[in-house]
C-alpha atoms as a PDB file:
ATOM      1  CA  UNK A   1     136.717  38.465  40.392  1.00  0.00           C
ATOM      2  CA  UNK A   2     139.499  39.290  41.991  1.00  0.00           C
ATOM      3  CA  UNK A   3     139.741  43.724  42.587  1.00  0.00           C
ATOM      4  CA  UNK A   4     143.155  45.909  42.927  1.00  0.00           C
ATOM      5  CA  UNK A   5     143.818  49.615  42.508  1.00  0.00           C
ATOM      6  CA  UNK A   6     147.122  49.999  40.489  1.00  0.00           C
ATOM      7  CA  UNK A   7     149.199  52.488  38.696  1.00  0.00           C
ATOM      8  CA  UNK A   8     150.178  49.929  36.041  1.00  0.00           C
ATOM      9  CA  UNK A   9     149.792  50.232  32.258  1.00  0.00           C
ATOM     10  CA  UNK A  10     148.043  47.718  30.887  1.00  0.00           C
ATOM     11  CA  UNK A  11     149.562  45.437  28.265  1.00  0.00           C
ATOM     12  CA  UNK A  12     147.004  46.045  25.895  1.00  0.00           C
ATOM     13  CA  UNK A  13     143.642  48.650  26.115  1.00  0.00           C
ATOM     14  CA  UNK A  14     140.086  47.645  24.529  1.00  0.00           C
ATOM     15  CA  UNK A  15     139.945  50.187  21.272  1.00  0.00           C
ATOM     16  CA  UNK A  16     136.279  50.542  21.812  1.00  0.00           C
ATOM     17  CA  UNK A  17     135.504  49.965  25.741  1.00  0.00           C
ATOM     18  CA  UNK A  18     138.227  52.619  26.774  1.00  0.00           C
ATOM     19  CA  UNK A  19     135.605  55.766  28.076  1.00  0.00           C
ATOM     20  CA  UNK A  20     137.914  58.249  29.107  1.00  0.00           C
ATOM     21  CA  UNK A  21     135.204  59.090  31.937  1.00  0.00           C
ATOM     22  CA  UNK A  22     135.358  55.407  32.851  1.00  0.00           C
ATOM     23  CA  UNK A  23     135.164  54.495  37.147  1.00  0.00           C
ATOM     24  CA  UNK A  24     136.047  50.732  36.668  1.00  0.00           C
ATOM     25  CA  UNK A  25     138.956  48.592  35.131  1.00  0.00           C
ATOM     26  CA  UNK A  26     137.750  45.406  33.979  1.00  0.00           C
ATOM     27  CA  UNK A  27     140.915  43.714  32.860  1.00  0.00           C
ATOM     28  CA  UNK A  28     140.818  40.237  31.062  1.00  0.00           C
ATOM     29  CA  UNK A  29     143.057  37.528  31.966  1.00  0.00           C
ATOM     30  CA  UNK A  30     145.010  37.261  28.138  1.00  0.00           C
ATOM     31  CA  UNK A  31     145.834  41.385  29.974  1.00  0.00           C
ATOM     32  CA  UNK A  32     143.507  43.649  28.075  1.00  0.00           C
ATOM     33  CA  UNK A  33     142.133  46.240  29.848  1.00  0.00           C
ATOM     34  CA  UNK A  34     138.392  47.521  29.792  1.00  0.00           C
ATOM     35  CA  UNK A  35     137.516  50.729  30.847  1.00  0.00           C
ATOM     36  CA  UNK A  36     133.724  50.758  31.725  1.00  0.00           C
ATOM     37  CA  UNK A  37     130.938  52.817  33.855  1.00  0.00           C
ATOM     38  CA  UNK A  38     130.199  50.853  37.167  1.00  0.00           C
ATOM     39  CA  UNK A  39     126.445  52.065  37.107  1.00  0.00           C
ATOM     40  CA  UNK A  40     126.305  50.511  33.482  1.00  0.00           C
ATOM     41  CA  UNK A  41     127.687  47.112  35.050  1.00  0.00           C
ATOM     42  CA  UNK A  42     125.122  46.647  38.040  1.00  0.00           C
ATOM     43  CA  UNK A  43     122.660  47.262  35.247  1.00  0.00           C
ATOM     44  CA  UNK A  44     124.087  44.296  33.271  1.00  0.00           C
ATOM     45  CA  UNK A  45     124.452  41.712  36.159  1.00  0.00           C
ATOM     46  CA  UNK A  46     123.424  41.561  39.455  1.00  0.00           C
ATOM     47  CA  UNK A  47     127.406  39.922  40.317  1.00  0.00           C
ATOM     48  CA  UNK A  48     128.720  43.544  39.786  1.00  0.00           C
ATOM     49  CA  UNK A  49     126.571  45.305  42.657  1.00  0.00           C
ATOM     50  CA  UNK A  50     129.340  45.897  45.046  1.00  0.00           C
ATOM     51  CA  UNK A  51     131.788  47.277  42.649  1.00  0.00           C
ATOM     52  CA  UNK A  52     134.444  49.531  44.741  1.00  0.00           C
ATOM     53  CA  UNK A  53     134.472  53.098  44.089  1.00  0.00           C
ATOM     54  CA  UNK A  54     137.578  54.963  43.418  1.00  0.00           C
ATOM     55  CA  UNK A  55     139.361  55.994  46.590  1.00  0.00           C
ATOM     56  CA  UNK A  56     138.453  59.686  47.167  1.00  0.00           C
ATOM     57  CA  UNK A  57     142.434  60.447  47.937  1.00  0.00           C
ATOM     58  CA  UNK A  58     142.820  59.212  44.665  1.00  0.00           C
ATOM     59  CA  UNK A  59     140.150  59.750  42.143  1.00  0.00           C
ATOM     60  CA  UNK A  60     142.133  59.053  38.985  1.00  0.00           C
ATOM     61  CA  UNK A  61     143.037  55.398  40.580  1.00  0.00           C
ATOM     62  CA  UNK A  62     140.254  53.209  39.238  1.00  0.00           C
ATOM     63  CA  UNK A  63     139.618  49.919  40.675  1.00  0.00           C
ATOM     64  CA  UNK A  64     141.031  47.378  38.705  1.00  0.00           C
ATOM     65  CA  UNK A  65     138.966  43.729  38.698  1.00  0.00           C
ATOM     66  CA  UNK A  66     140.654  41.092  37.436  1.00  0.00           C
ATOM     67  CA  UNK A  67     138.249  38.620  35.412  1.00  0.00           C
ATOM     68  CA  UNK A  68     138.309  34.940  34.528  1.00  0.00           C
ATOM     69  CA  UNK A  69     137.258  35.876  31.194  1.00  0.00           C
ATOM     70  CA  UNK A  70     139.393  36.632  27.660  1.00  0.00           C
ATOM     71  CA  UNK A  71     139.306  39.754  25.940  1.00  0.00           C
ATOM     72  CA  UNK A  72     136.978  38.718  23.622  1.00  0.00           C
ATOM     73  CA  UNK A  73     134.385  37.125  26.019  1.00  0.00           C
ATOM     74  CA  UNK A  74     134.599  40.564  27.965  1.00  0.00           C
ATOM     75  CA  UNK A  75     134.061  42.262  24.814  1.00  0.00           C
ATOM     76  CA  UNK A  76     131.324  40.649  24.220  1.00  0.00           C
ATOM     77  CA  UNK A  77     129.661  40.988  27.615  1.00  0.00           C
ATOM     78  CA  UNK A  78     129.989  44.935  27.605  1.00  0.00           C
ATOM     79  CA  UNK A  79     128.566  44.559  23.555  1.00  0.00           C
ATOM     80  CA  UNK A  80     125.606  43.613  25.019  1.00  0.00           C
ATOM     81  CA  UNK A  81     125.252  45.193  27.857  1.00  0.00           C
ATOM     82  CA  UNK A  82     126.176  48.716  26.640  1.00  0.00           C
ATOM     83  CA  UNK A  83     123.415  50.861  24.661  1.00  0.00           C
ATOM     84  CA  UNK A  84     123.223  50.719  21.306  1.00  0.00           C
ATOM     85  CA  UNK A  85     124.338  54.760  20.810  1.00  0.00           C
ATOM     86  CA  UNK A  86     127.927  52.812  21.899  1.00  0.00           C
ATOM     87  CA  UNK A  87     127.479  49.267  19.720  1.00  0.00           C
ATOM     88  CA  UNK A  88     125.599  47.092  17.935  1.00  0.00           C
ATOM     89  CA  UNK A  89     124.019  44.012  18.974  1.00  0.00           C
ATOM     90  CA  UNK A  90     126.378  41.523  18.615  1.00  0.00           C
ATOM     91  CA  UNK A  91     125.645  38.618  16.065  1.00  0.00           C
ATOM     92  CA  UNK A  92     126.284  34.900  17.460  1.00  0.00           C
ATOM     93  CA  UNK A  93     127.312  33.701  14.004  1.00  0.00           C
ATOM     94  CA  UNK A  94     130.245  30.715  15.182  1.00  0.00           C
ATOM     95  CA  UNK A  95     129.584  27.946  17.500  1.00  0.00           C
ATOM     96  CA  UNK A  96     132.629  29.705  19.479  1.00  0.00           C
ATOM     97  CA  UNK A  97     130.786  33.166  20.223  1.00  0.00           C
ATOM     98  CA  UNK A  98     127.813  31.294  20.608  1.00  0.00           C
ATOM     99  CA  UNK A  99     129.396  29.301  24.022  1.00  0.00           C
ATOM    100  CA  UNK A 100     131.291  32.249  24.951  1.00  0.00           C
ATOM    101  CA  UNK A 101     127.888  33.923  25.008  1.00  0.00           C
ATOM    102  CA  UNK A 102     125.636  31.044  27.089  1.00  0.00           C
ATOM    103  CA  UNK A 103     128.794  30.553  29.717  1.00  0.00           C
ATOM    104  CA  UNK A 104     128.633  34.625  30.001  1.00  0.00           C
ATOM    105  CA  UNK A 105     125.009  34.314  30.701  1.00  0.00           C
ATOM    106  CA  UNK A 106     124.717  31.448  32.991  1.00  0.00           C
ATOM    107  CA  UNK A 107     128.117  32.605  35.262  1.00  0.00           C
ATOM    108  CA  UNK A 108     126.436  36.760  35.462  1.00  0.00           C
ATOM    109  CA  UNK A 109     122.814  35.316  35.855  1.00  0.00           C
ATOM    110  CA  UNK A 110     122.094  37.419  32.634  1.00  0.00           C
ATOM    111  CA  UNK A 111     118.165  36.751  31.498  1.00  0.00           C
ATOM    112  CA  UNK A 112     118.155  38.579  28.326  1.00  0.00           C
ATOM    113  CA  UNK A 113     121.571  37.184  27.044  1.00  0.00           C
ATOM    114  CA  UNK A 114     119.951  33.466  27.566  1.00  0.00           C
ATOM    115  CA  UNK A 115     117.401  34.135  24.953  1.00  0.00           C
ATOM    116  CA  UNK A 116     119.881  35.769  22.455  1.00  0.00           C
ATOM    117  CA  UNK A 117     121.733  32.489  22.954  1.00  0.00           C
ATOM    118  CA  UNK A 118     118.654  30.422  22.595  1.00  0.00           C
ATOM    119  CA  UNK A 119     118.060  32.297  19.463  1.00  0.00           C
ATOM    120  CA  UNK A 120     121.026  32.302  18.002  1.00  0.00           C
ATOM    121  CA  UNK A 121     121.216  28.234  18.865  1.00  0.00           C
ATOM    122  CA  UNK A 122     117.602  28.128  16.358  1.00  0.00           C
ATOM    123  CA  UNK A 123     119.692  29.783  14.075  1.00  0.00           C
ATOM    124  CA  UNK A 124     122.957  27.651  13.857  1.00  0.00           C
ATOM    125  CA  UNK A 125     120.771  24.902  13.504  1.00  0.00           C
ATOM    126  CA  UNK A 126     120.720  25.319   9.715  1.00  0.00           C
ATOM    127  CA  UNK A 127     124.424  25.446   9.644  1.00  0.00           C
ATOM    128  CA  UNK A 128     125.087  21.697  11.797  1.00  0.00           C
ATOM    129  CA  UNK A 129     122.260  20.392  13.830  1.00  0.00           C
ATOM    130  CA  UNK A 130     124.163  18.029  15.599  1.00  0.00           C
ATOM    131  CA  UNK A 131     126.467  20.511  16.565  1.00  0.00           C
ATOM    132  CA  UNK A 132     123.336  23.253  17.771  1.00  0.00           C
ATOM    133  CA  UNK A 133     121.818  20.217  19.727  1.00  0.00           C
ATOM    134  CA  UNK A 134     125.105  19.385  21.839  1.00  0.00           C
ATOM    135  CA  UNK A 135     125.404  23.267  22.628  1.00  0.00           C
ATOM    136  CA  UNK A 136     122.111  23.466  23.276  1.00  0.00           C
ATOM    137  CA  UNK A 137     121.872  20.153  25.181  1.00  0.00           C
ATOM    138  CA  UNK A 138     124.997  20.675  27.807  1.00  0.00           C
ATOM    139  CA  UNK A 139     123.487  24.279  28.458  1.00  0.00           C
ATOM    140  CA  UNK A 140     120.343  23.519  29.160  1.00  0.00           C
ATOM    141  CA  UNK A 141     118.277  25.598  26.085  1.00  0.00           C
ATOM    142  CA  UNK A 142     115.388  22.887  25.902  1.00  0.00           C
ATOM    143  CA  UNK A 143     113.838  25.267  22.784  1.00  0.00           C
ATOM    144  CA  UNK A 144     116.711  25.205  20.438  1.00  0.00           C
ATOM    145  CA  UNK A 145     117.790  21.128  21.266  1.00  0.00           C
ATOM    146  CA  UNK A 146     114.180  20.601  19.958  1.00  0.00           C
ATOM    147  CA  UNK A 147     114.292  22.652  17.248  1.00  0.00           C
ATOM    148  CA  UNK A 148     117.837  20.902  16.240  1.00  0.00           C
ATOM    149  CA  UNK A 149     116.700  17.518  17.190  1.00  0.00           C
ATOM    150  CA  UNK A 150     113.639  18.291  14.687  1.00  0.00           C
ATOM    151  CA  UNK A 151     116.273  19.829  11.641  1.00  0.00           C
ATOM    152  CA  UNK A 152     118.151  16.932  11.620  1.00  0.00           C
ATOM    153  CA  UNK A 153     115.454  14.363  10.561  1.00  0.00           C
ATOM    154  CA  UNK A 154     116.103  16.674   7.890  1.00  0.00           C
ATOM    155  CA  UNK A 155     119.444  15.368   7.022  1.00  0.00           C
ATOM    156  CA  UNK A 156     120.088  11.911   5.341  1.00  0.00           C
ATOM    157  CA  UNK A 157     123.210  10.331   7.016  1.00  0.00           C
ATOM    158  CA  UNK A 158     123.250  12.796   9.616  1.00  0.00           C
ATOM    159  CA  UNK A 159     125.851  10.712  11.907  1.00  0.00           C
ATOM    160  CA  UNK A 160     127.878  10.542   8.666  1.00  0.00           C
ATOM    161  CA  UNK A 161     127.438  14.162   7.661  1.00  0.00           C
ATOM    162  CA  UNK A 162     129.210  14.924  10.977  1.00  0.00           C
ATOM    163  CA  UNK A 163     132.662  13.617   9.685  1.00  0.00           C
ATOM    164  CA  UNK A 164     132.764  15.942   6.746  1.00  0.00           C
ATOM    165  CA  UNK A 165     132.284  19.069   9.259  1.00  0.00           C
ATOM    166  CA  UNK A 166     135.625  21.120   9.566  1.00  0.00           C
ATOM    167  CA  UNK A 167     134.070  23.032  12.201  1.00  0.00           C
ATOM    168  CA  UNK A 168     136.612  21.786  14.542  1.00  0.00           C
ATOM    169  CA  UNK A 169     135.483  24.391  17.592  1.00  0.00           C
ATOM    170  CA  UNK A 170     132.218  22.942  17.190  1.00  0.00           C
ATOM    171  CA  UNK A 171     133.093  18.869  16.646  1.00  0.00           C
ATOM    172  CA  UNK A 172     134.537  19.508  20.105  1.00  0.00           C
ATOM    173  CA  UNK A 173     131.215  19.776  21.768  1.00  0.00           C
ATOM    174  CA  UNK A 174     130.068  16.727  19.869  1.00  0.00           C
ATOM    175  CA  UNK A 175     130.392  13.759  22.532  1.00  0.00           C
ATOM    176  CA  UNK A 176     128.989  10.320  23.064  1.00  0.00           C
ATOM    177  CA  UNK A 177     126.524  10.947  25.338  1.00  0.00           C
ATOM    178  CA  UNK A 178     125.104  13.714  22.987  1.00  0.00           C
ATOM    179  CA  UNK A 179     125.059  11.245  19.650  1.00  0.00           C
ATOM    180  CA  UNK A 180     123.548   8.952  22.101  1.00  0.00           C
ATOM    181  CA  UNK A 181     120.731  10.983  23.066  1.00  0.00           C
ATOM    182  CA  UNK A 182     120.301  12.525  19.449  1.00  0.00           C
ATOM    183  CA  UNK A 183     120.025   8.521  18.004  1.00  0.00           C
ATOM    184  CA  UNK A 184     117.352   8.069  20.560  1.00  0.00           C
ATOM    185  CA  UNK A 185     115.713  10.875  19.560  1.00  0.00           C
ATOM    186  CA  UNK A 186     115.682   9.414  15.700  1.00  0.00           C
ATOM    187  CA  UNK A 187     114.483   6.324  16.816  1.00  0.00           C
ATOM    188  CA  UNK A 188     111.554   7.909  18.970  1.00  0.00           C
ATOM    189  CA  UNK A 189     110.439   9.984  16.001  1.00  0.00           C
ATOM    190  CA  UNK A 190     110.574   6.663  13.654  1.00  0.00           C
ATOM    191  CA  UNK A 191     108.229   5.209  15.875  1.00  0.00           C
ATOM    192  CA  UNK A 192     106.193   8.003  16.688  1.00  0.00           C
ATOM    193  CA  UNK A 193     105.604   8.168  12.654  1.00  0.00           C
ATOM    194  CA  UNK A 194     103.679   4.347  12.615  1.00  0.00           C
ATOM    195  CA  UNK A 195     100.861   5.930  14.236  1.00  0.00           C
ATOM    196  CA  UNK A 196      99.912   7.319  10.897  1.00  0.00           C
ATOM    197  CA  UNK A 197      99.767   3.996   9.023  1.00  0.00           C
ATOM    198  CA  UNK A 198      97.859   2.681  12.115  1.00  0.00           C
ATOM    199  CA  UNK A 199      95.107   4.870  11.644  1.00  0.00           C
ATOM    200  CA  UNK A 200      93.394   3.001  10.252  1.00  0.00           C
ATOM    201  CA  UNK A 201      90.893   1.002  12.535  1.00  0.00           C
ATOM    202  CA  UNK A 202      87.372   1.980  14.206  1.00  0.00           C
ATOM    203  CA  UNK A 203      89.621   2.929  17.527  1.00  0.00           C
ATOM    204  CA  UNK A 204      91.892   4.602  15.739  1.00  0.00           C
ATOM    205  CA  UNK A 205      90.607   5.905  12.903  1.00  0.00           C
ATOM    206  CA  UNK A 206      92.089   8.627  10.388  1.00  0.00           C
ATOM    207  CA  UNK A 207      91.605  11.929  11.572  1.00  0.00           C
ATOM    208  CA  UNK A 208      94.028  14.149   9.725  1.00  0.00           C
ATOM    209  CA  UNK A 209      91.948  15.143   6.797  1.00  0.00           C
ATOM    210  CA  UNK A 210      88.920  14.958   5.921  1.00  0.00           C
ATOM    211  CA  UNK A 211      87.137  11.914   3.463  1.00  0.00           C
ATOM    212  CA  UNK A 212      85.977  14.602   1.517  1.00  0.00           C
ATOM    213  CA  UNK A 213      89.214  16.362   0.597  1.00  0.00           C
ATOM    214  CA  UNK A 214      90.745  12.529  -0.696  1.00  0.00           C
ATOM    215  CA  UNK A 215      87.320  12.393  -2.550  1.00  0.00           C
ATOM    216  CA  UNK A 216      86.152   9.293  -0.791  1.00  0.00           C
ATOM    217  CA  UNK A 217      83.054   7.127  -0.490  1.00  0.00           C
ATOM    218  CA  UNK A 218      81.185   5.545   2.312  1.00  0.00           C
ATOM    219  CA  UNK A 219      81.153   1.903   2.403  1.00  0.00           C
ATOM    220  CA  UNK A 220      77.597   1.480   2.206  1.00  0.00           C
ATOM    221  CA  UNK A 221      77.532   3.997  -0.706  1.00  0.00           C
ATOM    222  CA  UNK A 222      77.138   2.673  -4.723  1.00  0.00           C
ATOM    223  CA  UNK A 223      80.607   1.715  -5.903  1.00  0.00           C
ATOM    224  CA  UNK A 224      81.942   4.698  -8.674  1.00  0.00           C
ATOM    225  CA  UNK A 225      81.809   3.720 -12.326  1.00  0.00           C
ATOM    226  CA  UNK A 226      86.199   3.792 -12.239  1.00  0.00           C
ATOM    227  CA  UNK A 227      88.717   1.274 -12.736  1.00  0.00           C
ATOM    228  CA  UNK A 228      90.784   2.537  -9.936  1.00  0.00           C
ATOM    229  CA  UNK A 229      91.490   0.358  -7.389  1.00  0.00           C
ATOM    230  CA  UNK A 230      90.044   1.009  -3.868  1.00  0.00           C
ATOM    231  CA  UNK A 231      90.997   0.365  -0.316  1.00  0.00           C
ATOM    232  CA  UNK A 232      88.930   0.760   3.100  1.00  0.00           C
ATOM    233  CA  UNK A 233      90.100   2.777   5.493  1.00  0.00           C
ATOM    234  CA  UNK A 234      88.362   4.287   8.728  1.00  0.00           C
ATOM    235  CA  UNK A 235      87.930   8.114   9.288  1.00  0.00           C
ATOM    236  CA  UNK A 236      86.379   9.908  11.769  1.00  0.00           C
ATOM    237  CA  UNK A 237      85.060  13.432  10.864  1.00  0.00           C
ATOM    238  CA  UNK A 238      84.915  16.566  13.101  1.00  0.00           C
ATOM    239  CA  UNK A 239      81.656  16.774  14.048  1.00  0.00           C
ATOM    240  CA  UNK A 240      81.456  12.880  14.230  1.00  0.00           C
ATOM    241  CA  UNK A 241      80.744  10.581  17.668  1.00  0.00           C
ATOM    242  CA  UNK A 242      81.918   7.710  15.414  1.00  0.00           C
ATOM    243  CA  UNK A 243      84.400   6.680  13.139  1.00  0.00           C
ATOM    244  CA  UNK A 244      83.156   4.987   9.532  1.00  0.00           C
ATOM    245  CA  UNK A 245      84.849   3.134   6.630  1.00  0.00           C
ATOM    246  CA  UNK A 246      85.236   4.388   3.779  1.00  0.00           C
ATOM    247  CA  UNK A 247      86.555   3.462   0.252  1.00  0.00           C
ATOM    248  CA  UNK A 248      89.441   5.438  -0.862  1.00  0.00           C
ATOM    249  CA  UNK A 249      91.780   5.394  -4.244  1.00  0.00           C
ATOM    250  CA  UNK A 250      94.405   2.669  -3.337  1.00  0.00           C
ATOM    251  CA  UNK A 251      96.831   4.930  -5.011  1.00  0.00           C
ATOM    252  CA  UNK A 252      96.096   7.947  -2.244  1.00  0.00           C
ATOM    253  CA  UNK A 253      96.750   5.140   0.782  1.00  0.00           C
ATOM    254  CA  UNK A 254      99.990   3.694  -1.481  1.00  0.00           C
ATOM    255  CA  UNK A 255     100.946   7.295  -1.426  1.00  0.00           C
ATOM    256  CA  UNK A 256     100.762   7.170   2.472  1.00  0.00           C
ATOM    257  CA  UNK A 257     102.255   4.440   2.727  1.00  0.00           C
ATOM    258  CA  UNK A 258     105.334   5.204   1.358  1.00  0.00           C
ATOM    259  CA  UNK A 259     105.706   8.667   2.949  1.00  0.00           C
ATOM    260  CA  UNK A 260     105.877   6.601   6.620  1.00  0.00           C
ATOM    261  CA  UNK A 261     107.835   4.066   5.294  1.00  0.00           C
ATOM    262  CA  UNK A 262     110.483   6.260   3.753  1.00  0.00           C
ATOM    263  CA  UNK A 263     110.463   8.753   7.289  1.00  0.00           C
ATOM    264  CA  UNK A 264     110.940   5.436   8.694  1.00  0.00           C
ATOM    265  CA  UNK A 265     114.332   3.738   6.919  1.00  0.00           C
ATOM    266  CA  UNK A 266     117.579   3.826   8.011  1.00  0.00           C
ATOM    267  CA  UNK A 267     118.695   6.150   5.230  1.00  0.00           C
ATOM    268  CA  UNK A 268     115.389   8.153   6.024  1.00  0.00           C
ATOM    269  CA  UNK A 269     115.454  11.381   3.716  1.00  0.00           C
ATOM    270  CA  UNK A 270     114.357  15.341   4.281  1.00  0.00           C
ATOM    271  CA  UNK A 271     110.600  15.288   5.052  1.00  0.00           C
ATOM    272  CA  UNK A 272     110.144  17.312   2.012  1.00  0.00           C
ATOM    273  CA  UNK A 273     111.609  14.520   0.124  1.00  0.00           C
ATOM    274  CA  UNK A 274     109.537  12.102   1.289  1.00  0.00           C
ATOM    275  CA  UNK A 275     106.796  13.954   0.909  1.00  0.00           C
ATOM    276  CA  UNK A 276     107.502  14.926  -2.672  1.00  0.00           C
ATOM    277  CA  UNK A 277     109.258  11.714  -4.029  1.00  0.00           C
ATOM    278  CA  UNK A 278     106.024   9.369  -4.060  1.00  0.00           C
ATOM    279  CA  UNK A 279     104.148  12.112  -5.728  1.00  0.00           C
ATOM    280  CA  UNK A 280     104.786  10.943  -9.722  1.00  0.00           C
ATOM    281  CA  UNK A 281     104.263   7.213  -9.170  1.00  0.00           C
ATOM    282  CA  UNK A 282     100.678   7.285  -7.198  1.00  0.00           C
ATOM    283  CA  UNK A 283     100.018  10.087 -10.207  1.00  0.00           C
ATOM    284  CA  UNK A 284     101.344   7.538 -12.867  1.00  0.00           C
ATOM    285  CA  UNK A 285      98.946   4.907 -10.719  1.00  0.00           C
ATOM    286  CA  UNK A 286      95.624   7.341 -10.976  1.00  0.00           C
ATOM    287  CA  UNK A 287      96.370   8.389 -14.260  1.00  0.00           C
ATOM    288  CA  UNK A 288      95.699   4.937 -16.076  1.00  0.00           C
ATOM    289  CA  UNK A 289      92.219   4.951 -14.713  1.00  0.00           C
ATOM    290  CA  UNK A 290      90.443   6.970 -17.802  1.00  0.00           C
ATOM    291  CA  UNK A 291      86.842   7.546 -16.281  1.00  0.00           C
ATOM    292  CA  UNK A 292      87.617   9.144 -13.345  1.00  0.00           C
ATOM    293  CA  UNK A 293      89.715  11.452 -14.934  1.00  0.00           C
ATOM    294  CA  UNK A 294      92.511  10.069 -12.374  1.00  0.00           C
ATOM    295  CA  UNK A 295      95.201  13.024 -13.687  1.00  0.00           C
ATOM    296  CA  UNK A 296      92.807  15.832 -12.442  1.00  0.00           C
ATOM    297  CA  UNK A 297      91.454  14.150  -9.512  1.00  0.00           C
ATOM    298  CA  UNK A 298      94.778  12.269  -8.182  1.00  0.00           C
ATOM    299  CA  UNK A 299      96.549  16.068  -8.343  1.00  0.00           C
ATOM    300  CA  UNK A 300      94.051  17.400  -6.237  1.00  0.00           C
ATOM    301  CA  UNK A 301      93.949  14.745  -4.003  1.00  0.00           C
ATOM    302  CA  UNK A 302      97.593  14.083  -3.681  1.00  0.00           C
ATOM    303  CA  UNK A 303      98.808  17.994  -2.921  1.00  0.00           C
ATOM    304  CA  UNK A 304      95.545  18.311  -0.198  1.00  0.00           C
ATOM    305  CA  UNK A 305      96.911  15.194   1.260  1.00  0.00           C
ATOM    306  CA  UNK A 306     100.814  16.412   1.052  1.00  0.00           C
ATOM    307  CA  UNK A 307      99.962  19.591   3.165  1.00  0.00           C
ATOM    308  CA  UNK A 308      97.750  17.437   5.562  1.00  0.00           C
ATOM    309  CA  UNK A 309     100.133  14.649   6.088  1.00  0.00           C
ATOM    310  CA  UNK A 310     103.238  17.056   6.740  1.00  0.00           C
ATOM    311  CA  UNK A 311     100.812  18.945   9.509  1.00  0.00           C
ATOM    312  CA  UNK A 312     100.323  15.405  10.852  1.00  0.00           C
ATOM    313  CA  UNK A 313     103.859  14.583  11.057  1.00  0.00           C
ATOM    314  CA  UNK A 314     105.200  17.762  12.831  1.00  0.00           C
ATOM    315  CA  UNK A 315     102.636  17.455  15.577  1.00  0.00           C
ATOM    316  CA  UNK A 316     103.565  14.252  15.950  1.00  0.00           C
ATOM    317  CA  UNK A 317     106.957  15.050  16.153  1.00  0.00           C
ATOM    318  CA  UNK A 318     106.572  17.721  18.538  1.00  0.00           C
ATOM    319  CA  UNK A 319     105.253  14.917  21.281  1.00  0.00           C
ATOM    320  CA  UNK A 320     108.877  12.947  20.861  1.00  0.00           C
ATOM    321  CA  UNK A 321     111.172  13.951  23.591  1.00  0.00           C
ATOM    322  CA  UNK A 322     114.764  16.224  22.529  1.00  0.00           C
ATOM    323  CA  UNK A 323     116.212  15.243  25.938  1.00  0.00           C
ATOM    324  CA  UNK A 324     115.447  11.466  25.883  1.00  0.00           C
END
């Protein structure tokens, strides 16, 4: 920042930071001028304590400091630092304001305007993940590249879905090293899914909901009167030193199954999808069985397991690293 006093009129004048009452020019380098309150500045950043005072000789001569920043960058800056009575809060709704507002942050050491950005980063991640994640990513918001890294699992074709984005601000953030990290992160979270279908041993038994709730039956236990097929798995109960097999519908771990496996393809769908698409066919599976009344049951059964199994999966995703 660079500080004159000068008589000059400035090319252009900020139509809402212009305070007649104003001690300090803060002119932009595209030539707009900002006329703010120095007292209001050192309040906003500690990098504006030793703003000059007007010359007493000449009171109407305000410093001038010339800035690195654009109009709209300084704009921006004052919008948030100035009280509310003056502006509102600023929305970071485009990838461009967004940048403008973490490199404003990070250059005036400005604490609050980090987690506006980090916010606003959470936000944009519905609009492009990929594109929240490289922001995010090169600026160092760990909370929001997680949070993007996590939304777009929930995009099929994601690295394809990024050539049909005309956000061309925001492509430009978008570089190799940043798909690089983002396909590890993919990858990671594929793997990080087989623990479920592992589950399934006396070390490593299933934990994530409870025999009762998938309306199984201890091994050692008389054999139902049903036609449904079964399968053993191994759970371990809350209160339980030990885990114990246990004879489930084949249907419920088919259901399972297919869940992982489709989280886990190359062309992996939303996790709502996958959740949701196995859903008629293990019905369809259950229903055939005529004793058990496998409509009622397998409906129950399924939709405890659905809400159980996407619990599962987001804490497993939350141990895979965004920053790989």
């Amino acid at each position: 920042m660079g500080v004159q006093q000068s008589l000059e009129r400035p090319l252009a004048a900020d139509c809402l930071f212009n305070f007649p009452d104003a001690d300090v020019i803060l002119r932009s380098c595209d030539g707009v001028d900002f006329a703010a309150h120095a007292i209001l500045l050192k309040l906003i950043s500690p990098l504006f304590k030793d703003i000059p005072r007007p010359a007493q000789q000449l009171p109407f001569l305000r410093p001038v400091i010339e800035m690195m920043e654009d109009s709209h960058s300084l704009r921006l800056l004052l919008a948030f630092g100035y009280p509310r009575t003056v502006c509102e809060v600023p929305e970071l709704l485009t990838i461009a304001d967004i940048k403008r507002a973490a490199v404003l942050a990070r250059r005036y050491d400005i604490t609050f305007l980090h987690t506006e950005v980090e916010q606003a980063l959470a936000r944009y991640c519905c609009v492009s993940p990929v594109i929240a994640f490289a922001v995010s990513w090169k600026f160092g918001y760990h909370n929001a590249a997680r949070a993007a890294a996590r939304q777009s699992l929930d995009v099929p074709d994601i690295f394809k879905s990024i050539t049909c984005s005309d956000d061309v601000v925001g492509l430009g953030e978008v570089s190799a090293a940043t798909l690089i990290v983002l396909y590890r992160y993919r990858v990671s979270a594929s793997t990080q899914l087989e623990h479920v279908l592992q589950l399934n041993s006396f070390d490593r038994p299933v934990t994530w909901i409870a025999p009762s709730q998938v309306e199984a039956l201890l091994l050692h236990e008389a054999e139902s009167a049903c036609t449904c097929t079964l399968a053993i798995v191994w759970f371990r109960q809350p209160n339980a030193t030990r885990a114990s097999e246990w004879r489930v519908y084949s249907w419920w771990w088919e259901y399972v199954s297919n869940v992982v496996a489709s989280l886990q393809s190359e062309r992996r769908p939303r996790i709502d999808d996958a959740l949701n698409d196995p859903m008629s066919r293990c019905m369809r599976m259950a229903s055939q069985c005529c004793i058990c009344d496998g409509g009622v049951v397998a409906a129950r059964v399924l939709h405890a397991t659905r809400e159980a199994l996407r619990c599962e999966i987001e804490e497993l995703l939350k141990t895979v690293s965004a920053c790989i």
